[in-house]
PDB file of N, CA and C in Angstrom:
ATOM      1  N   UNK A   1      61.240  82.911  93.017  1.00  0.00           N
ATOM      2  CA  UNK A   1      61.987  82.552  91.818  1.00  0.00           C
ATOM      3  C   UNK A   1      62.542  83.802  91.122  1.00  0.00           C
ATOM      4  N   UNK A   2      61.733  85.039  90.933  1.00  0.00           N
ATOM      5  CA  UNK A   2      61.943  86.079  90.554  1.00  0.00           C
ATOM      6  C   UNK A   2      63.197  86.558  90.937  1.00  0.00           C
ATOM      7  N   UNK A   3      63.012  86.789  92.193  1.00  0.00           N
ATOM      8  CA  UNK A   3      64.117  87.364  93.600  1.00  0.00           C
ATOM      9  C   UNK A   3      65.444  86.178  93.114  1.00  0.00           C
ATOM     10  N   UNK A   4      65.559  85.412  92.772  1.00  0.00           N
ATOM     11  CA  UNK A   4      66.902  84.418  92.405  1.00  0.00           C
ATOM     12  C   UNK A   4      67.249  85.010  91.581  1.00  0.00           C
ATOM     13  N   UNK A   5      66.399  84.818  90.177  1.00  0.00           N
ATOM     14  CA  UNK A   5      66.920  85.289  89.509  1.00  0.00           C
ATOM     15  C   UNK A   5      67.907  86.995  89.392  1.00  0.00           C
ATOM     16  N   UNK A   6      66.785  87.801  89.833  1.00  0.00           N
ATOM     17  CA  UNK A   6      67.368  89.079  89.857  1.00  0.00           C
ATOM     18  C   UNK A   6      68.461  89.510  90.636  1.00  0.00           C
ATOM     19  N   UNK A   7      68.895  88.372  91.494  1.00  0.00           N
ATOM     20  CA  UNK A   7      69.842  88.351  92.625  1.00  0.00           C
ATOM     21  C   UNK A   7      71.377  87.494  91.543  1.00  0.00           C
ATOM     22  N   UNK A   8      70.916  86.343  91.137  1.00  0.00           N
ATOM     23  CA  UNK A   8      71.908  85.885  89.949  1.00  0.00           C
ATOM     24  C   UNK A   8      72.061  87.126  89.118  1.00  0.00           C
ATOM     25  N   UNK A   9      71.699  87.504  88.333  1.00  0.00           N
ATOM     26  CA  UNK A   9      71.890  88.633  87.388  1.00  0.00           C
ATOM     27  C   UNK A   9      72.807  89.709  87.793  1.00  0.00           C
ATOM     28  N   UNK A  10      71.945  90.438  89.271  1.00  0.00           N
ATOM     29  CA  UNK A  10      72.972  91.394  89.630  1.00  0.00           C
ATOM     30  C   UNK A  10      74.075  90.958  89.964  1.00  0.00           C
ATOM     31  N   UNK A  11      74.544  89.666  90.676  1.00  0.00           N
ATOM     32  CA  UNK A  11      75.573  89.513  90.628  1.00  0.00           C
ATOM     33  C   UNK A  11      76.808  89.084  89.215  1.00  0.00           C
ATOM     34  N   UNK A  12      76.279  88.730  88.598  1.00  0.00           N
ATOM     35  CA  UNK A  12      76.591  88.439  87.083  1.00  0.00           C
ATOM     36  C   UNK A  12      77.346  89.794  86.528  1.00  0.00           C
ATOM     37  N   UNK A  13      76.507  90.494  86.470  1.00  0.00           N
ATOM     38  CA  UNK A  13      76.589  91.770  85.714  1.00  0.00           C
ATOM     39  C   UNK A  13      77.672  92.540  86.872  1.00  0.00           C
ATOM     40  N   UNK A  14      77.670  92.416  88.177  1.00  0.00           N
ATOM     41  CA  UNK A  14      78.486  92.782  89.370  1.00  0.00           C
ATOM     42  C   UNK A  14      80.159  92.452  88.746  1.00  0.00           C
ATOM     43  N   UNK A  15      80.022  91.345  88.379  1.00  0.00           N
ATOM     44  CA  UNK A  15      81.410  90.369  88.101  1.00  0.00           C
ATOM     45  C   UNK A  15      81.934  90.899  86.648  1.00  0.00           C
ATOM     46  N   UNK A  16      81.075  90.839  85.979  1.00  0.00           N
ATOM     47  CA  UNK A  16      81.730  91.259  84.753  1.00  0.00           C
ATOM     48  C   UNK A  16      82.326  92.614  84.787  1.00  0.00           C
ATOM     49  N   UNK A  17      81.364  93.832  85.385  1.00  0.00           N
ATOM     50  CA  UNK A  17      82.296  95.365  85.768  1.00  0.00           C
ATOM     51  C   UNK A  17      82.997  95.046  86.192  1.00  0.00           C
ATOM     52  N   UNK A  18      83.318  94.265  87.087  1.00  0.00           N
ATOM     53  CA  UNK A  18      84.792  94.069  87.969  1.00  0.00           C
ATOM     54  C   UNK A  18      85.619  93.873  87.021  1.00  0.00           C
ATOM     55  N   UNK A  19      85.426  92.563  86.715  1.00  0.00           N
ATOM     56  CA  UNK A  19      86.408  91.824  85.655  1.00  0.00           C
ATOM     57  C   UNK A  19      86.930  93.114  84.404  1.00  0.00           C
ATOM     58  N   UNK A  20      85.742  93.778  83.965  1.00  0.00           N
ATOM     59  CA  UNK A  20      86.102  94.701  82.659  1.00  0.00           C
ATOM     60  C   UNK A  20      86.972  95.938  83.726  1.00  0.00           C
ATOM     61  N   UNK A  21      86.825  96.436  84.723  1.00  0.00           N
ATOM     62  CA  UNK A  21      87.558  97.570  85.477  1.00  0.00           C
ATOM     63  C   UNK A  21      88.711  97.142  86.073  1.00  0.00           C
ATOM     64  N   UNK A  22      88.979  95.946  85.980  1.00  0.00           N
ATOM     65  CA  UNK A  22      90.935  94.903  86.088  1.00  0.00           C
ATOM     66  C   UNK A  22      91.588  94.978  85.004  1.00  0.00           C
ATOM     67  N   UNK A  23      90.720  94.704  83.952  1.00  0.00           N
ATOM     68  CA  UNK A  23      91.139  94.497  82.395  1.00  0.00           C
ATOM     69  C   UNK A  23      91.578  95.928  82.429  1.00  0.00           C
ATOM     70  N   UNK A  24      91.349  96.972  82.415  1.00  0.00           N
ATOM     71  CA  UNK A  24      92.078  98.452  81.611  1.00  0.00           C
ATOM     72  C   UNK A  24      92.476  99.012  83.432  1.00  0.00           C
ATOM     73  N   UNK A  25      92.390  98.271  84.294  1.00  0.00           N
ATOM     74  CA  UNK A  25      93.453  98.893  84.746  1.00  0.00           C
ATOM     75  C   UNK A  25      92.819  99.922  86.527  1.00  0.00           C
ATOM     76  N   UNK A  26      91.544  99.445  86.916  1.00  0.00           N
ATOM     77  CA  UNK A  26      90.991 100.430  87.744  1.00  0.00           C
ATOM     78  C   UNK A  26      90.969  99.145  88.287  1.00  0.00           C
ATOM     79  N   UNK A  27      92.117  99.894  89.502  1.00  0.00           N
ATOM     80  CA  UNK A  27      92.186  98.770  90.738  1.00  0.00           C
ATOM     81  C   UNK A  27      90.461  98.108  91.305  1.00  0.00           C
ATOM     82  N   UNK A  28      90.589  97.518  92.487  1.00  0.00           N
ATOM     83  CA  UNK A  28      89.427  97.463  93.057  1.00  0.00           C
ATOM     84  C   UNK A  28      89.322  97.726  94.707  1.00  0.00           C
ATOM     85  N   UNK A  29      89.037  99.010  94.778  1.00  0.00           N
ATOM     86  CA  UNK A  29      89.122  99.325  96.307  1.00  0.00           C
ATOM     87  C   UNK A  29      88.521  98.522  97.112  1.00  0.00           C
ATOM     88  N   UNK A  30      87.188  98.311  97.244  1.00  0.00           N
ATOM     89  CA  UNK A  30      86.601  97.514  98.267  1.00  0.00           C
ATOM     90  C   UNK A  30      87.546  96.017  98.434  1.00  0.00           C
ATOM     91  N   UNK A  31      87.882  95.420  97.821  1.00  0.00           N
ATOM     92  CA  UNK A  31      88.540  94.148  97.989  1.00  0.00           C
ATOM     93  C   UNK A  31      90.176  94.999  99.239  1.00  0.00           C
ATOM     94  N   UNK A  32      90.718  95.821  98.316  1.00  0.00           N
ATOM     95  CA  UNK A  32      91.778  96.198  99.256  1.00  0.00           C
ATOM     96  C   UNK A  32      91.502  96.876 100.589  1.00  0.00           C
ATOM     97  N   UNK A  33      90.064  97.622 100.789  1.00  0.00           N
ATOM     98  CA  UNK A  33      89.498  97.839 102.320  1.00  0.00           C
ATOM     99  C   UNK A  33      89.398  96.614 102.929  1.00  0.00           C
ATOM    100  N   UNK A  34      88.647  95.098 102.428  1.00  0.00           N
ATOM    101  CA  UNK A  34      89.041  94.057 103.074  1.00  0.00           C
ATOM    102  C   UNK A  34      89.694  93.527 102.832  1.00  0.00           C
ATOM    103  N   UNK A  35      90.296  93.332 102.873  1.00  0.00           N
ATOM    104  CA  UNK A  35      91.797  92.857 103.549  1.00  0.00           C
ATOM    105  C   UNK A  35      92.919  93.011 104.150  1.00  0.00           C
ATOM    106  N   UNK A  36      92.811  95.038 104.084  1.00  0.00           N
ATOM    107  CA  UNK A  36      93.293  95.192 105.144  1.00  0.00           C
ATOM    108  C   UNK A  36      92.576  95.465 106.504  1.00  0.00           C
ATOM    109  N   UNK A  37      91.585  95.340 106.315  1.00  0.00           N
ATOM    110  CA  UNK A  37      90.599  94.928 107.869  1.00  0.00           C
ATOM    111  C   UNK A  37      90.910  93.836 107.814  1.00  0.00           C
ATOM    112  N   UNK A  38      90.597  92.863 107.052  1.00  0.00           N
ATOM    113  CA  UNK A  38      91.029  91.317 107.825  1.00  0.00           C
ATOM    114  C   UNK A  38      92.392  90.823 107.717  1.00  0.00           C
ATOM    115  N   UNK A  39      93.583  91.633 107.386  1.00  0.00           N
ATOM    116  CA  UNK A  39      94.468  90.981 107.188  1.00  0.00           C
ATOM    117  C   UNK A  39      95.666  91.719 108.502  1.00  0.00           C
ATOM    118  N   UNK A  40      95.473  93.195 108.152  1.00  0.00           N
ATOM    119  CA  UNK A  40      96.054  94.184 108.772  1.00  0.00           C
ATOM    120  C   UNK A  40      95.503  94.731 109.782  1.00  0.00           C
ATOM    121  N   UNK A  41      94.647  94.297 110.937  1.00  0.00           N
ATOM    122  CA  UNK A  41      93.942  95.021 111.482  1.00  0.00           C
ATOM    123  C   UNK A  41      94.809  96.485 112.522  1.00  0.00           C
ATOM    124  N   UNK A  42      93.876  97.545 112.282  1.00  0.00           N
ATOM    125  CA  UNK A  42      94.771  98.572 113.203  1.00  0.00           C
ATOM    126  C   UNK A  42      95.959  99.026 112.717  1.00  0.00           C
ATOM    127  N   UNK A  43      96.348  98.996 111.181  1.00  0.00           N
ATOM    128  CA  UNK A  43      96.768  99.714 110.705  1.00  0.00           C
ATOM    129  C   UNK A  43      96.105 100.257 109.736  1.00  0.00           C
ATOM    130  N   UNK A  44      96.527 101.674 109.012  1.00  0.00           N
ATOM    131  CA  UNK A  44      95.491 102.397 108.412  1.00  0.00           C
ATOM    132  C   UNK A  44      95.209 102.132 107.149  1.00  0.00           C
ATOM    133  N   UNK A  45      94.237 102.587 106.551  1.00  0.00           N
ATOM    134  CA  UNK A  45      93.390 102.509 105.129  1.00  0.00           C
ATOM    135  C   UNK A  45      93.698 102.945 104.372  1.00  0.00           C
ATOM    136  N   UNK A  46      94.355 103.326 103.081  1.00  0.00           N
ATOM    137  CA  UNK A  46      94.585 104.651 102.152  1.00  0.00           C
ATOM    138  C   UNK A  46      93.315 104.837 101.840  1.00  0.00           C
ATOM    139  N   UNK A  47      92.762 106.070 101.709  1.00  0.00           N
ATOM    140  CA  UNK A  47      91.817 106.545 100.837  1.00  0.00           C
ATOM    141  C   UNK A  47      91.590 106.677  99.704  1.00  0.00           C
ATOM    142  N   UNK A  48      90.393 106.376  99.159  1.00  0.00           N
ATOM    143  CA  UNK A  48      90.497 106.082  97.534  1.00  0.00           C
ATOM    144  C   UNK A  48      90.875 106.391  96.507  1.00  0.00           C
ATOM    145  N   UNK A  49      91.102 108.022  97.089  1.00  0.00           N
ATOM    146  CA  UNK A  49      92.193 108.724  95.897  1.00  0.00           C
ATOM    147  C   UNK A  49      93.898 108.245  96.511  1.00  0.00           C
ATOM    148  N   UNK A  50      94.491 108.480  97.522  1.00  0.00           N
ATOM    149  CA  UNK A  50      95.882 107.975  97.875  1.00  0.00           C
ATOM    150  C   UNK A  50      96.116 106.201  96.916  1.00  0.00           C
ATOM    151  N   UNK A  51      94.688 105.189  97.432  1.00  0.00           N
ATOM    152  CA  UNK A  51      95.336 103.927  96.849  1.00  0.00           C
ATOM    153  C   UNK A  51      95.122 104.049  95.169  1.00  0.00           C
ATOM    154  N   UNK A  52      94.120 104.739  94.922  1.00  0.00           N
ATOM    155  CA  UNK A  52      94.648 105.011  93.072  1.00  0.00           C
ATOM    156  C   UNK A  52      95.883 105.483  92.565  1.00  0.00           C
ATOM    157  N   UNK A  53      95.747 106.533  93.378  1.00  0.00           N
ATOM    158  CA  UNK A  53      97.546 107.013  92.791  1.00  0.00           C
ATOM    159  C   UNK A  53      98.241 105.886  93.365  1.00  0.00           C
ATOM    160  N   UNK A  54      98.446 105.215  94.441  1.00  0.00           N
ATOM    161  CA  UNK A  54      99.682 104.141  94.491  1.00  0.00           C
ATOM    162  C   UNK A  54      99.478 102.886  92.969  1.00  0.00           C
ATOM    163  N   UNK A  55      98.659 102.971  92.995  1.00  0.00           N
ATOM    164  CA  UNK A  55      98.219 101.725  91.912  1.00  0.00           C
ATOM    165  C   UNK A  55      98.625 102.078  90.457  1.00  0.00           C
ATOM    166  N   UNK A  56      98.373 103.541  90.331  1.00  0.00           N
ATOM    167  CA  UNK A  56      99.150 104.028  88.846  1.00  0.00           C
ATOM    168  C   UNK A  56     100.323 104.091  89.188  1.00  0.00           C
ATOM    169  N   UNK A  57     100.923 104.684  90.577  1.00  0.00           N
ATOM    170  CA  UNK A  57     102.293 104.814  90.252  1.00  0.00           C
ATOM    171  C   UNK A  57     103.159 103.304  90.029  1.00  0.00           C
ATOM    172  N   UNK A  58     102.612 102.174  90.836  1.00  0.00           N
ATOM    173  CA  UNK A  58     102.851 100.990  90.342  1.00  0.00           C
ATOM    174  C   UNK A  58     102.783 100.562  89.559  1.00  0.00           C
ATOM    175  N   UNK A  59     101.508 100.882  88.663  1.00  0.00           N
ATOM    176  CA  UNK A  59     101.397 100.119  86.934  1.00  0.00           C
ATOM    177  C   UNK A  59     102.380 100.992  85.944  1.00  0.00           C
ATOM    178  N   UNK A  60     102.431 102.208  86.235  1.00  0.00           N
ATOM    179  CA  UNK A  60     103.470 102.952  85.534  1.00  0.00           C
ATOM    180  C   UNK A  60     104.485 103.313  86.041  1.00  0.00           C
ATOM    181  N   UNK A  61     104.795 103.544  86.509  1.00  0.00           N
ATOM    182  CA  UNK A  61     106.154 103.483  87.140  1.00  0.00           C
ATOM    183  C   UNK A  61     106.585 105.107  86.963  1.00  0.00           C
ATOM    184  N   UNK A  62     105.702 105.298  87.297  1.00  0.00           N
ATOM    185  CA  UNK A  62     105.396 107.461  87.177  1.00  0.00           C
ATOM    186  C   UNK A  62     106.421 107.954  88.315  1.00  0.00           C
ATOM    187  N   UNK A  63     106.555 107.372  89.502  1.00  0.00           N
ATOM    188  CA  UNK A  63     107.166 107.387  90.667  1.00  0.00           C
ATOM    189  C   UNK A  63     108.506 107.264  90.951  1.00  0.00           C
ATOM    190  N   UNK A  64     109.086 106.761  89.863  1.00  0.00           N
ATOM    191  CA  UNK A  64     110.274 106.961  89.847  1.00  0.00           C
ATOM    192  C   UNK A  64     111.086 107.124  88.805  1.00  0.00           C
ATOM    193  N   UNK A  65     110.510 108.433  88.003  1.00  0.00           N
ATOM    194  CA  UNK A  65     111.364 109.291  87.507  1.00  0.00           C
ATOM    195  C   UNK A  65     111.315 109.029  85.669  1.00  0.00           C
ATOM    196  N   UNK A  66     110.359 108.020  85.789  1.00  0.00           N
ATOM    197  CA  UNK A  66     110.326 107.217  83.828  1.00  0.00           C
ATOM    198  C   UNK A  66     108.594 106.743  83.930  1.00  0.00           C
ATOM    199  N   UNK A  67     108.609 107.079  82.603  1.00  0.00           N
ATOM    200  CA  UNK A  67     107.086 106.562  82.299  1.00  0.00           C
ATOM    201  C   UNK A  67     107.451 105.303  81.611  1.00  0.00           C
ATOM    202  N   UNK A  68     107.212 103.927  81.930  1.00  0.00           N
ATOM    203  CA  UNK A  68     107.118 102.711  81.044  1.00  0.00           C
ATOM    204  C   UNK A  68     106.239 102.295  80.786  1.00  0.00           C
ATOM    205  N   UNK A  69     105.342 102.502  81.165  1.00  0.00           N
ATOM    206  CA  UNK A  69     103.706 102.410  80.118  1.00  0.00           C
ATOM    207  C   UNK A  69     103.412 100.890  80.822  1.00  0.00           C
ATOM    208  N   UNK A  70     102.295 100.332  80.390  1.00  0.00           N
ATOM    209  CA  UNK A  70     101.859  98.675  80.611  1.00  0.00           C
ATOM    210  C   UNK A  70     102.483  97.992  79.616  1.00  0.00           C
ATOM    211  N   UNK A  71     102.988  98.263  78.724  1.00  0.00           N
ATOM    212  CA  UNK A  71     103.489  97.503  77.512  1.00  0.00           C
ATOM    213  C   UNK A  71     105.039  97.036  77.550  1.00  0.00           C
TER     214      UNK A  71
END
């Protein structure tokens, strides 16, 4: 019963960091490692610093030449 519980919880508390690290903006790597294993197989991975910077340069638009902020 213990082991449930503490297994509910961590996952609880698992979900909410996620959820709060979407909210301001910190992609989520592991989800984008799977899926491109299961989606893309045999093509390559960015590494965790390469897919952060793609992810800011997408939310901001740093990449091409103007900062427009999230707003």
């Amino acid at each position: 019963m213990t082991e449930t519980l503490t297994a509910r919880a961590r996952f609880v508390c698992e979900t909410v960091a996620k959820t709060a690290r979407l909210m301001v903006g910190v992609p989520d790597y592991p989800t984008y490692v799977d899926h491109r294993r299961t989606v893309h197989p045999g093509q390559p991975v960015m590494t965790y610093e390469e897919f952060f910077r793609d992810r800011q340069q997408a939310r901001y638009a740093v990449g091409k030449g103007r900062f427009r902020g999230c707003c």
